[in-house]
N, C-alpha and C. Protein backbone atom coordinates (compact mmCIF):
# COMPACT_ATOMS: atom_id res chain seq x y z
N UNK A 1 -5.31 -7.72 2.34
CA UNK A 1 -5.33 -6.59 1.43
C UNK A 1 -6.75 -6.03 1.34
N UNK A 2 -6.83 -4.48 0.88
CA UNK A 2 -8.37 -4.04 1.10
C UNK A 2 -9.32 -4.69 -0.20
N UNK A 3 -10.25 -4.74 0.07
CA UNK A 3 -11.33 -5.16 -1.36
C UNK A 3 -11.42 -4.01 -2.15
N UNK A 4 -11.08 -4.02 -3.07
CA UNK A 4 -12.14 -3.21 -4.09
C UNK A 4 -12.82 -3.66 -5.28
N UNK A 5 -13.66 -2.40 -5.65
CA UNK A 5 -14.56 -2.66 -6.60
C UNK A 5 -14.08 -2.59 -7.57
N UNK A 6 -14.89 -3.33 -8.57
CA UNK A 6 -14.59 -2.93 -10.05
C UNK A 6 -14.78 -1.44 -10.56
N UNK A 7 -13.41 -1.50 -11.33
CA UNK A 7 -13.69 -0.13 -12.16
C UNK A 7 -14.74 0.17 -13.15
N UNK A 8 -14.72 1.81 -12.60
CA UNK A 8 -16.65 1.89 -13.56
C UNK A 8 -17.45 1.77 -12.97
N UNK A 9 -17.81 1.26 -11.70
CA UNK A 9 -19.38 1.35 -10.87
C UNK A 9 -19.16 2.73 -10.37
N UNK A 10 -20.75 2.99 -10.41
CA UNK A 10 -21.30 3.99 -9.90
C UNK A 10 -22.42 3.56 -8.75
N UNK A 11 -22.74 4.40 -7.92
CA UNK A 11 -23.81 4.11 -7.43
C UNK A 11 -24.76 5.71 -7.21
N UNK A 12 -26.30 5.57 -7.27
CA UNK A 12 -26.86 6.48 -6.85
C UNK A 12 -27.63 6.15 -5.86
N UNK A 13 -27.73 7.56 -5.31
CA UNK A 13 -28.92 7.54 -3.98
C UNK A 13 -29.31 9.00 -3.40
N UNK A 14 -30.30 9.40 -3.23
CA UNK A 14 -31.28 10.64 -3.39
C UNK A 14 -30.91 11.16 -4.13
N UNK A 15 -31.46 10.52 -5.62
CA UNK A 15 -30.88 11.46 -6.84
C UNK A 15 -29.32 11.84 -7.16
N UNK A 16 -28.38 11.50 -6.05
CA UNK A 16 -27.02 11.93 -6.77
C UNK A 16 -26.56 10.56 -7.67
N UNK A 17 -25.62 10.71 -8.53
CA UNK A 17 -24.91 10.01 -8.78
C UNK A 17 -23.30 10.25 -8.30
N UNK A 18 -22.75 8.89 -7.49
CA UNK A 18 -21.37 8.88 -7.38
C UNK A 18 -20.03 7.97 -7.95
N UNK A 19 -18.98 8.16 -8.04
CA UNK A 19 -18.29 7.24 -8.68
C UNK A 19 -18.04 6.23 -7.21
N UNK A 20 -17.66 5.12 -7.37
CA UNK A 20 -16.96 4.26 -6.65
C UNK A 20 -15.18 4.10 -6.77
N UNK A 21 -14.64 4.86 -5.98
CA UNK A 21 -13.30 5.38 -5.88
C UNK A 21 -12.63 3.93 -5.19
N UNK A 22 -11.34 4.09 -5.02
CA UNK A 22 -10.37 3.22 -4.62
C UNK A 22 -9.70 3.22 -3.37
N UNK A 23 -10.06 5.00 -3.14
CA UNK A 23 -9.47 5.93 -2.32
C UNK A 23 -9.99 6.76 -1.63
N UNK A 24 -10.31 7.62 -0.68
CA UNK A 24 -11.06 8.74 -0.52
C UNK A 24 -10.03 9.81 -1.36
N UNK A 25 -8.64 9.32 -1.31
CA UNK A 25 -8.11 10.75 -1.74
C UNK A 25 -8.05 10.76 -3.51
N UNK A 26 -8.82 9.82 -4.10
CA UNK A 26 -8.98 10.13 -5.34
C UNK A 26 -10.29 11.30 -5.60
N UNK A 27 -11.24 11.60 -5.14
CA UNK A 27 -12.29 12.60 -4.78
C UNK A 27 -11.55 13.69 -4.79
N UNK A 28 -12.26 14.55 -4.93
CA UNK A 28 -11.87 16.32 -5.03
C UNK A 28 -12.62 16.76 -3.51
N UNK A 29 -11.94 17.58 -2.67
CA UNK A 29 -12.24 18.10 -1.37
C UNK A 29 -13.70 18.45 -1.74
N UNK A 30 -15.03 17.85 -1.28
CA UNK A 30 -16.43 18.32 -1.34
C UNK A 30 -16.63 17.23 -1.96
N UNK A 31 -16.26 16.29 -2.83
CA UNK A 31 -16.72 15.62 -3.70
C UNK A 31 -17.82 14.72 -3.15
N UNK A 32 -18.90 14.14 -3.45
CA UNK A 32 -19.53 12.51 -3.39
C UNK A 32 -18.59 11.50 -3.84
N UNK A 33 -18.49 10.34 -2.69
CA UNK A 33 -17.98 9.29 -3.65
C UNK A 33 -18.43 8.09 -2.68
N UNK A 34 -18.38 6.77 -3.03
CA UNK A 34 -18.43 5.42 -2.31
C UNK A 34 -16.81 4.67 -2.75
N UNK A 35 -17.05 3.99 -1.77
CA UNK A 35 -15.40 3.04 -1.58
C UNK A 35 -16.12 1.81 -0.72
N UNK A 36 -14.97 1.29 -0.94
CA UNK A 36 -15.26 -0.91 -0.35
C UNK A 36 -14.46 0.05 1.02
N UNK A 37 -15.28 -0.21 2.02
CA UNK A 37 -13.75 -0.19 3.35
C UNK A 37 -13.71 -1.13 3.59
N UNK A 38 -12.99 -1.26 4.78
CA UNK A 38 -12.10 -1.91 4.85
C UNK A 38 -12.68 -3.68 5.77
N UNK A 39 -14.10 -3.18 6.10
CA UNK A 39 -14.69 -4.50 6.24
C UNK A 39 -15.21 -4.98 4.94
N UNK A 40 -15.15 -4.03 3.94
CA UNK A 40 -15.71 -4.85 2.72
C UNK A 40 -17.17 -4.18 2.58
N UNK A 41 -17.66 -3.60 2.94
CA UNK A 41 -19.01 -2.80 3.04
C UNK A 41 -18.78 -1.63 2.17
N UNK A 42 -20.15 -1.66 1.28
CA UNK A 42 -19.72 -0.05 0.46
C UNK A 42 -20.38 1.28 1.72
N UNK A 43 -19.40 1.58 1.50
CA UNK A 43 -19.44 3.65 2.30
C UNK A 43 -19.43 4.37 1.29
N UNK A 44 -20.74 5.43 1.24
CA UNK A 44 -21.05 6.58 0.76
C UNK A 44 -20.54 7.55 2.08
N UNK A 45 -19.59 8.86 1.02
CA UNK A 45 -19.07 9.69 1.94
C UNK A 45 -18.74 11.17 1.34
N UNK A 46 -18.57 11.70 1.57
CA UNK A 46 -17.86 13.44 0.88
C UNK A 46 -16.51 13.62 1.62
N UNK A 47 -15.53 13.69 0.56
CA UNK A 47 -14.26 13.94 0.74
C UNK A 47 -14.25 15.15 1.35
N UNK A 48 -14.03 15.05 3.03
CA UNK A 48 -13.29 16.30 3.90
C UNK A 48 -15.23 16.54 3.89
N UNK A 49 -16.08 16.11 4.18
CA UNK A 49 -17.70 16.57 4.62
C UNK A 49 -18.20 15.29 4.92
N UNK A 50 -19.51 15.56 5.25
CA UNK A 50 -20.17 14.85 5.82
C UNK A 50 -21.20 14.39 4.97
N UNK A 51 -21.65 13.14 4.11
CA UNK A 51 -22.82 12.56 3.32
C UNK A 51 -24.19 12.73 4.52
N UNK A 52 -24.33 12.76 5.42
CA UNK A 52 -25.20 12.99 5.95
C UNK A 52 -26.04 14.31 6.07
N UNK A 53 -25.18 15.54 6.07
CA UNK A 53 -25.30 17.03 5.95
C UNK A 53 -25.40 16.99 4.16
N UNK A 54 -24.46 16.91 3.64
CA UNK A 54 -24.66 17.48 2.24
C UNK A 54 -24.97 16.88 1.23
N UNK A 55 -25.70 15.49 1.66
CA UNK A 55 -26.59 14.50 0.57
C UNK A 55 -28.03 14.12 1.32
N UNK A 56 -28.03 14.17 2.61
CA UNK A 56 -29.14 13.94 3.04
C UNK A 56 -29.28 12.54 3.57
N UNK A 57 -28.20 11.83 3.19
CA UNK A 57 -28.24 10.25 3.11
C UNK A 57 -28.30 10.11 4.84
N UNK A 58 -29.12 8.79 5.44
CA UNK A 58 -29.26 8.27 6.35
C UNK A 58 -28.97 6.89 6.59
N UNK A 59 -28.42 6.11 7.63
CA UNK A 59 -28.19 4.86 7.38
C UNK A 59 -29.84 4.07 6.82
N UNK A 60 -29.78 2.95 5.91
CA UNK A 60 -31.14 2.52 5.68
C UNK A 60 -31.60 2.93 4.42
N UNK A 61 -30.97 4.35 4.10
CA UNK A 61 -31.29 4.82 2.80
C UNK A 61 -31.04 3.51 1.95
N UNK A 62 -31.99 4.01 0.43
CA UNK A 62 -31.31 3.08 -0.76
C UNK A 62 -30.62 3.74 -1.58
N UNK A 63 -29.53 2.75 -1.55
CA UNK A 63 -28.61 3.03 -2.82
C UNK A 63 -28.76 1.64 -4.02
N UNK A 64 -28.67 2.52 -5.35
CA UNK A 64 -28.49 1.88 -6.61
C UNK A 64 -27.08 1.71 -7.06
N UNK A 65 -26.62 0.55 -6.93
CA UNK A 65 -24.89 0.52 -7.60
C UNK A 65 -25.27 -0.25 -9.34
N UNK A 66 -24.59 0.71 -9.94
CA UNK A 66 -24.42 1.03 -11.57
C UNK A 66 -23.32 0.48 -11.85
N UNK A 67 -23.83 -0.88 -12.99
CA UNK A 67 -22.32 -1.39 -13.66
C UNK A 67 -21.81 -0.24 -14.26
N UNK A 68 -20.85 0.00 -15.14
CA UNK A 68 -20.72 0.66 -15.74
C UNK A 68 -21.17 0.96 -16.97
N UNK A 69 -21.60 -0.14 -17.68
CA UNK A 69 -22.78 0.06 -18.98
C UNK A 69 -23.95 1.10 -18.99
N UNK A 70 -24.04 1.20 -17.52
CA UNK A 70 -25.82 1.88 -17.14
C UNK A 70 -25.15 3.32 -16.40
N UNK A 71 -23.94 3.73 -15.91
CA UNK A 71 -23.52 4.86 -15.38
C UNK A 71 -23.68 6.21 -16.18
């Protein structure tokens, strides 16, 4: 079965903040979001775009993952 995260994390990175979804198709078409795939690794991505074009993000970048107390 796939991993997921707990509900309520966020994570940021170059200044955005994103939710940590379950799904890609919980995101709105354009949206930011991160998800567990399916090796278990968090992916930052834009529903139907590219996180690379429209966040700037690069592999190596840092990301901050936010319990939900601190989101």
């Amino acid at each position: 079965s796939p991993t997921r995260a707990p509900e309520g994390l966020w994570v940021e990175a170059k200044g955005r903040r994103m939710r940590v979804l379950g799904a890609y198709s919980e995101a709105a078409k354009g949206e930011p979001l991160a998800i567990v795939g399916s090796m278990g690794l968090l992916e930052i991505a834009v529903r139907e775009g590219s996180a690379r074009e429209e966040l700037g993000l690069l592999p190596g970048d840092e990301v901050t993952v936010l319990s939900p107390d601190r989101s």
